[in-house]
Protein backbone atom coordinates (compact mmCIF):
# COMPACT_ATOMS: atom_id res chain seq x y z
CA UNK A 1 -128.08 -28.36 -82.82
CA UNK A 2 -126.37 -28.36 -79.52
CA UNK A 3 -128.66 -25.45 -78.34
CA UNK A 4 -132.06 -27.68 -78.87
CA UNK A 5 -133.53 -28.75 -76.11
CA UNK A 6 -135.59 -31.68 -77.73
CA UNK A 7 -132.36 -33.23 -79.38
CA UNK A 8 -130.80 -33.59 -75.66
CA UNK A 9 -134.51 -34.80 -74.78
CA UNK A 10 -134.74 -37.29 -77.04
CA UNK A 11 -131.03 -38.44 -76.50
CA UNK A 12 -132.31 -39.37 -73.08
CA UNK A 13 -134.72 -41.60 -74.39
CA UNK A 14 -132.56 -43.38 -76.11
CA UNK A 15 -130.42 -44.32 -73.35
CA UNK A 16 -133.53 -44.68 -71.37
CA UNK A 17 -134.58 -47.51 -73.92
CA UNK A 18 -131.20 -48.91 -73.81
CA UNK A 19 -131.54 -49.16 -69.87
CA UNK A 20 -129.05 -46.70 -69.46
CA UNK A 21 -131.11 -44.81 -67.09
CA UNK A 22 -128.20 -42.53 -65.29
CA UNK A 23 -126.97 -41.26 -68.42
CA UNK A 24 -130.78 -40.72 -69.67
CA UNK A 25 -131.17 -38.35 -66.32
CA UNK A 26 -127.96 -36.47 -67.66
CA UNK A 27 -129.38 -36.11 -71.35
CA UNK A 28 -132.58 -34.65 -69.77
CA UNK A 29 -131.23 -32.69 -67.29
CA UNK A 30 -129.09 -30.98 -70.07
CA UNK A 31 -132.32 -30.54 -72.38
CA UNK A 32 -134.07 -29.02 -69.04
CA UNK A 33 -130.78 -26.37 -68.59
CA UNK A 34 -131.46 -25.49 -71.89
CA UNK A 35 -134.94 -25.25 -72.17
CA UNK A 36 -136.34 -25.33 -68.13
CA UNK A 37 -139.93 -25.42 -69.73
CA UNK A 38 -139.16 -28.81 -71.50
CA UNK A 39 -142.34 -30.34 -70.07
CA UNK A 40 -141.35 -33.67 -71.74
CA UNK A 41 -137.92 -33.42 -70.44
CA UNK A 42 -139.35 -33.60 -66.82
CA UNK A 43 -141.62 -36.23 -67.40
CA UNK A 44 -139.50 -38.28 -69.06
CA UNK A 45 -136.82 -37.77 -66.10
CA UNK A 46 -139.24 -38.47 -63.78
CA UNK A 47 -139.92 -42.09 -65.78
CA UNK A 48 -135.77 -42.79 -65.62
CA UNK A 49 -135.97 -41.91 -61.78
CA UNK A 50 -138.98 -44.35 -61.71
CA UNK A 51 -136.57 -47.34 -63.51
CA UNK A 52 -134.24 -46.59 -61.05
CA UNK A 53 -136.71 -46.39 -57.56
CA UNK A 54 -136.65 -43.01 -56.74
CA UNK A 55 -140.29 -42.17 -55.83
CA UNK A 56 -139.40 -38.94 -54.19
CA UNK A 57 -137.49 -37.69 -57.43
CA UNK A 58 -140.07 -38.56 -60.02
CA UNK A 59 -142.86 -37.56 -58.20
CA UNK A 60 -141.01 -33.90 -58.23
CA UNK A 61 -140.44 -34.11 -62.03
CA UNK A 62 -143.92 -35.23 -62.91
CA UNK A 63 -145.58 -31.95 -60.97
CA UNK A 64 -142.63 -30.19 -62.11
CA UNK A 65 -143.77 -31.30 -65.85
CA UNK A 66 -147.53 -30.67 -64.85
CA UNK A 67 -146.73 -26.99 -63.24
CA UNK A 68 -145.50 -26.30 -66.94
CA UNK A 69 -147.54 -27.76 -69.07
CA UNK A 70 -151.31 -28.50 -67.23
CA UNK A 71 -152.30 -30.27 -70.38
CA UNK A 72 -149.58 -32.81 -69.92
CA UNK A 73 -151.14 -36.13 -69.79
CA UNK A 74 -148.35 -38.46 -69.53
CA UNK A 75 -147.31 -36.63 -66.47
CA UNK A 76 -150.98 -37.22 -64.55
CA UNK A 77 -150.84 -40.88 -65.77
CA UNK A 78 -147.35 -41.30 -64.27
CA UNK A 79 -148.34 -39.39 -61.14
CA UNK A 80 -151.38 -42.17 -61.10
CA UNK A 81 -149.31 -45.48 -61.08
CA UNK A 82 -146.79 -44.05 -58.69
CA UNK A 83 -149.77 -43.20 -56.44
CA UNK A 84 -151.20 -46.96 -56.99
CA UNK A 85 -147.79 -48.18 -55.58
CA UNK A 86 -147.68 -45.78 -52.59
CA UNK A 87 -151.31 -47.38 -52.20
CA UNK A 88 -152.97 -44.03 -52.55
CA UNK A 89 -156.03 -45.03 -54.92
CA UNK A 90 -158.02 -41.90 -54.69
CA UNK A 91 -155.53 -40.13 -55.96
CA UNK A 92 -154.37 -42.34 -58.01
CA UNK A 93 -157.79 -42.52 -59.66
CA UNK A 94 -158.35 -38.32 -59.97
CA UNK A 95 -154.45 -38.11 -61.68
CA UNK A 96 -156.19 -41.21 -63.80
CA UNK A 97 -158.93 -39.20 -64.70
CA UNK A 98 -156.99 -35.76 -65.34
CA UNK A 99 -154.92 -37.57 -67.88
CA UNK A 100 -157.98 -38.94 -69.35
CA UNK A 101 -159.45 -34.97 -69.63
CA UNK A 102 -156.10 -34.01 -71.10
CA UNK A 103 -156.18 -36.57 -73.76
CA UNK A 104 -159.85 -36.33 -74.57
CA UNK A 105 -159.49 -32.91 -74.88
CA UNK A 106 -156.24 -33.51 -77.85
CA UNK A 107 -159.45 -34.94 -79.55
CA UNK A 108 -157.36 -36.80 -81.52
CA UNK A 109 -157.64 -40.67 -83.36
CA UNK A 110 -153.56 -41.05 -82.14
CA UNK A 111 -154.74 -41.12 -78.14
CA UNK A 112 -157.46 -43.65 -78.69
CA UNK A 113 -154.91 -46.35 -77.26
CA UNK A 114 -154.03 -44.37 -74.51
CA UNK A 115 -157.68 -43.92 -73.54
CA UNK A 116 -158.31 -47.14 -73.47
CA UNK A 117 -155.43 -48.12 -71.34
CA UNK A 118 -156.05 -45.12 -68.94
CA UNK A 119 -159.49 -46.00 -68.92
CA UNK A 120 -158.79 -50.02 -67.34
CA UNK A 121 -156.52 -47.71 -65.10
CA UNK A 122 -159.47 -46.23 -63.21
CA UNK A 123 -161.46 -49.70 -63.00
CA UNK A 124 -158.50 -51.32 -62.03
CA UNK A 125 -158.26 -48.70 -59.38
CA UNK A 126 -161.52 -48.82 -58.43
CA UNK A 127 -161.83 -52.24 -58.25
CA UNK A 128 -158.84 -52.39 -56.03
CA UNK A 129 -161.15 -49.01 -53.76
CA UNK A 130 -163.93 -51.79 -53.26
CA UNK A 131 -161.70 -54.56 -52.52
CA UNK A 132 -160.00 -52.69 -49.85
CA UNK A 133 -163.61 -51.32 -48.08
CA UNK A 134 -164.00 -55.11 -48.27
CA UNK A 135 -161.52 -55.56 -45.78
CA UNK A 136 -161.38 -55.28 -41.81
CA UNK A 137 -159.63 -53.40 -40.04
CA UNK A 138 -155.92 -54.37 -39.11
CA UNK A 139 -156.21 -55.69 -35.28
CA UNK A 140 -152.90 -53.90 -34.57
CA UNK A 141 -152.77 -55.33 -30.54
């Protein structure tokens, strides 16, 4: 059904797993035309701009997912490991933790994997917090 917002969606993906990454943004920017509250369709944009280096671009499409769909886990996560890289570990850690809410709160067996993972997210993250107050100060003179 050319009307179906989740067939463009996962169309997407499928170039996104072949590494086609510019024609996955087309695929879910067609599924978002269609259905603009396609909170997967965001997310998953934002992980092809992400393949492709565009922090700016997936940061927008993982709030943009978030605004729509607050329970959206996979967006928070994302939002988390693109904070980590713009070394931003606090919020790195409370995206980290908001995805962690949103799964517990599925309360389902399927997430336990993604708990876990999320879960050596925030020690990671915090391990990298105490590292860094480890440090001194840059002498920038």
């Amino acid at each position: 059904d050319p009307t179906f917002a989740g067939a463009w969606n996962n169309k997407g993906t499928a170039f996104a797993e072949l590494g086609d990454f510019d024609k996955a943004i087309n695929y879910y920017e067609r599924a978002i035309e269609i259905d603009p509250t396609c909170a997967s369709a965001w997310n998953n944009k934002g992980l092809a701009f992400s393949e492709l280096g565009d922090f700016d671009k997936k940061i927008k499409c993982y709030e943009k997912a978030i605004e729509i769909d607050p329970t959206c886990a996979d967006a928070y996560g994302n939002l988390g490991v693109v904070f980590i890289h713009l070394h931003k570990f606090n919020e790195a850690l409370f995206k980290f933790r908001k995805a962690r809410e949103q799964f517990i709160k599925r309360d389902s067996d399927l997430f336990v994997n993604d708990i876990e993972k999320l879960n050596k997210y925030e020690l990671w993250t915090k391990n990298i917090l105490e590292l860094m107050n480890q440090l001194e100060p840059l002498d920038t003179q």
